[in-house]
N, C-alpha and C. Protein backbone atom coordinates (compact mmCIF):
# COMPACT_ATOMS: atom_id res chain seq x y z
N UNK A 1 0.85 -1.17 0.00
CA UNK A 1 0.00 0.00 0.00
C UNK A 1 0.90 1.23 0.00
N UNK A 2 0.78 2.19 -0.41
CA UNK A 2 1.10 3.15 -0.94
C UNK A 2 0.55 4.59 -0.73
N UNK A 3 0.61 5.38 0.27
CA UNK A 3 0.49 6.40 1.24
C UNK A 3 0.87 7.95 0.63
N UNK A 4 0.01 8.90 0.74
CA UNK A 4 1.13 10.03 0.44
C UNK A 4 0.30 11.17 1.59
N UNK A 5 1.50 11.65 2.06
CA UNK A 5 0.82 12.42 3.43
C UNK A 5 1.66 13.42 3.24
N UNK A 6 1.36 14.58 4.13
CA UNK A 6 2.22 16.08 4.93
C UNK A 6 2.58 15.14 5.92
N UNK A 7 4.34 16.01 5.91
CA UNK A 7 4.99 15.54 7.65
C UNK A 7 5.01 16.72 8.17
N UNK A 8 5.03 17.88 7.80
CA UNK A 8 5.71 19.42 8.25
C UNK A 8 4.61 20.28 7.63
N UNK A 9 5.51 21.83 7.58
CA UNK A 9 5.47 23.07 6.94
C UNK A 9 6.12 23.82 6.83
N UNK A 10 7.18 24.04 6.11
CA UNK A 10 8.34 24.46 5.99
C UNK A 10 7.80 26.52 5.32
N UNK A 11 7.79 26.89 6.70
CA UNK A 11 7.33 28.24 6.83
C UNK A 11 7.95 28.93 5.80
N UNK A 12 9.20 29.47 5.59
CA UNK A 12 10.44 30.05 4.63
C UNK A 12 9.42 29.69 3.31
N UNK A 13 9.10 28.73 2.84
CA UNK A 13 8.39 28.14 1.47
C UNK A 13 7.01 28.37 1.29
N UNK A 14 6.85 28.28 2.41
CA UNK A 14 5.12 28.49 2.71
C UNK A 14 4.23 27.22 2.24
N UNK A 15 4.54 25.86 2.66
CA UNK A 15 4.15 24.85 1.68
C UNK A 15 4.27 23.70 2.32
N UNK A 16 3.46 23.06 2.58
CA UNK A 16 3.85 21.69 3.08
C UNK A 16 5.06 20.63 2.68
N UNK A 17 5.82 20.19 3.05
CA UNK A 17 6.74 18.42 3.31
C UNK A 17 5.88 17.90 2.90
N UNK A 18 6.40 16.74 2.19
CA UNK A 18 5.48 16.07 1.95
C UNK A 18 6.00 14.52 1.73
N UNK A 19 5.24 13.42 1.97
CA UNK A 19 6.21 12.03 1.46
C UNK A 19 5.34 11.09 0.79
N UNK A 20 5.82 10.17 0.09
CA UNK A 20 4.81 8.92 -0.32
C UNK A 20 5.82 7.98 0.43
N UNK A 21 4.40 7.07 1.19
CA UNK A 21 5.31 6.37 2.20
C UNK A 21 4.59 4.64 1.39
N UNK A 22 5.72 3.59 0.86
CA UNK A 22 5.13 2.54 1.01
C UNK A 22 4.85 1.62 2.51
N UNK A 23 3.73 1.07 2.88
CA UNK A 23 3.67 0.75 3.64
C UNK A 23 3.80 -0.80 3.82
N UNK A 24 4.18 -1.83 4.11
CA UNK A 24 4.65 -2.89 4.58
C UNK A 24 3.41 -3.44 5.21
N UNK A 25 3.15 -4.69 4.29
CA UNK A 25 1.60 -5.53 4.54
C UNK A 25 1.90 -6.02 6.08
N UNK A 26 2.75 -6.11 6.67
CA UNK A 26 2.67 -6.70 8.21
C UNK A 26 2.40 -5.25 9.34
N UNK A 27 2.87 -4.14 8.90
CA UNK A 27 2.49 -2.32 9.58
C UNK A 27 0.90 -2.90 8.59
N UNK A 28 0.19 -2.55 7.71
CA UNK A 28 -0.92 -2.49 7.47
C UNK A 28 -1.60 -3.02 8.67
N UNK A 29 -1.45 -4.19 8.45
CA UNK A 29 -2.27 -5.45 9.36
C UNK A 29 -2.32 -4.73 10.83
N UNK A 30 -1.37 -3.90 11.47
CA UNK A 30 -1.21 -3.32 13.07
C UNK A 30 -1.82 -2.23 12.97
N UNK A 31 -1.62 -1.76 12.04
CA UNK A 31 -2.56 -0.03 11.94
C UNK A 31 -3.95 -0.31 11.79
N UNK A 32 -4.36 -1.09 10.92
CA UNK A 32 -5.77 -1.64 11.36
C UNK A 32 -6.50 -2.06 12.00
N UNK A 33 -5.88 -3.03 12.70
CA UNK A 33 -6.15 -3.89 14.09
C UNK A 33 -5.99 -2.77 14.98
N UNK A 34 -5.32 -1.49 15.59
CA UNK A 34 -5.19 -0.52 16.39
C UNK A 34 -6.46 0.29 16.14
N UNK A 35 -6.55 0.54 14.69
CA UNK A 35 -7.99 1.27 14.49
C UNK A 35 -9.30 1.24 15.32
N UNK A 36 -9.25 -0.50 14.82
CA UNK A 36 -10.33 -0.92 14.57
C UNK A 36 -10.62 -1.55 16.40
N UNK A 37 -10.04 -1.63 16.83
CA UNK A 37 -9.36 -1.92 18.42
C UNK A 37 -10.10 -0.40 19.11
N UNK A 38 -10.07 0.61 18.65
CA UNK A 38 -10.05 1.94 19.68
C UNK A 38 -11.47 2.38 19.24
N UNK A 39 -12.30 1.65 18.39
CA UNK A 39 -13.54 1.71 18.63
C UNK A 39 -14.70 1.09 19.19
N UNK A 40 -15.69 1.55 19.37
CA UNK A 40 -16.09 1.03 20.39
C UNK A 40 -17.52 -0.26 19.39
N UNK A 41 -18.33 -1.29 19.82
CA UNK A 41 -18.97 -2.08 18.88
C UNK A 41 -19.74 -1.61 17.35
N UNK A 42 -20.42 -0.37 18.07
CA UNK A 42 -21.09 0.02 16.78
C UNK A 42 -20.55 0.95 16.03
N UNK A 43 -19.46 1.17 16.54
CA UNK A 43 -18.41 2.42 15.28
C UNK A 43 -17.62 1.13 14.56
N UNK A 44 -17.76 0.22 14.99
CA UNK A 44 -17.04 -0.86 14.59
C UNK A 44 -17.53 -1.82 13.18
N UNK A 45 -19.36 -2.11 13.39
CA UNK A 45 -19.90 -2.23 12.69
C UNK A 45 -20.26 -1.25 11.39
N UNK A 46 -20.27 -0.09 11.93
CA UNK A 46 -20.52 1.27 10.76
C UNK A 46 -18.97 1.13 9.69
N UNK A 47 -17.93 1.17 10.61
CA UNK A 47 -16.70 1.33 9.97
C UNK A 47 -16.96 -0.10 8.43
N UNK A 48 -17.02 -0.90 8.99
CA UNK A 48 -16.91 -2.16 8.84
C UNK A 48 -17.95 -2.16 7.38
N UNK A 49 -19.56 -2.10 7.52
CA UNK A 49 -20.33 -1.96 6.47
C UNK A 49 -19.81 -0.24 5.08
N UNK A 50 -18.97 0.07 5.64
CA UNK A 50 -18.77 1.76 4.93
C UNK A 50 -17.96 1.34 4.27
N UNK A 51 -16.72 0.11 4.47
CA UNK A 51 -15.47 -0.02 3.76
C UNK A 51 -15.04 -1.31 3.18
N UNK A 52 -16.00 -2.19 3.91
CA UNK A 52 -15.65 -3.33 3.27
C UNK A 52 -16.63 -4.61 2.55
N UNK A 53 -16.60 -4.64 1.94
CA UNK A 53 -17.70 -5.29 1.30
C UNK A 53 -18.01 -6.56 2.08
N UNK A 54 -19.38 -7.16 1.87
CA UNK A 54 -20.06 -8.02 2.55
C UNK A 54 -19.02 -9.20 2.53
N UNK A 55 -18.93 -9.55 1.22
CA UNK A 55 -18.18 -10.99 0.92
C UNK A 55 -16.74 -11.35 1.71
N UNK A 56 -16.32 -10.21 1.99
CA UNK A 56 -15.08 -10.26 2.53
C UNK A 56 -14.87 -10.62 4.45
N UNK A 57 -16.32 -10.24 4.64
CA UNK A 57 -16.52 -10.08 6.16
C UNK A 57 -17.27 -11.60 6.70
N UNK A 58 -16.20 -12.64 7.40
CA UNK A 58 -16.64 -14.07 7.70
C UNK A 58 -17.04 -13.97 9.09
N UNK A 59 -18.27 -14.19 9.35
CA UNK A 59 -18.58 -14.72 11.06
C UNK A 59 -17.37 -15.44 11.73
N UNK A 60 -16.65 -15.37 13.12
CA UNK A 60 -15.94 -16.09 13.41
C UNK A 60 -16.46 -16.38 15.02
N UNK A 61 -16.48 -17.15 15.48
CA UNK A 61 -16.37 -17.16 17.29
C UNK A 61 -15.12 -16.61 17.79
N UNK A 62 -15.83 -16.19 19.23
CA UNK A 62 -14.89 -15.51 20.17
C UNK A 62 -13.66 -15.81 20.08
N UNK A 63 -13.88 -17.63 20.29
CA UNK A 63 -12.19 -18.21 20.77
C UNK A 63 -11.30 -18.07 19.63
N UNK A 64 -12.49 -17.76 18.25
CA UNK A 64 -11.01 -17.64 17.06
C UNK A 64 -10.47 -16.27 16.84
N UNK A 65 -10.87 -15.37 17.48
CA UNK A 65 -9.94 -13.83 17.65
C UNK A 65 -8.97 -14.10 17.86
């Protein structure tokens, strides 16, 4: 995955820093899980129906988290 963000603002220029960051499928997997972790059930479900399609989303039991 493939990122492009502001790090700064380099005042003198008047203009944002800027980077394209590739990101590393094992950081994906933690930044998501942290996301998706700091919400609470039903921001969880909203997130969840807004971004990811049905087919992709498998029922699992507790003990398999």
């Amino acid at each position: 995955m493939i990122i492009k963000t502001a790090v700064d603002y380099d005042r003198v220029e008047q203009k944002e820093v800027c980077v394209e960051i590739t990101v590393p499928k094992e950081v994906q997997k933690d930044i998501i899980q942290r996301f998706v972790n700091d919400l609470d059930y039903k921001q969880r479900l909203v997130w969840i129906n807004e971004n990811i399609t049905a087919s992709k989303v498998i029922p699992i039991t507790e003990d398999e988290l």
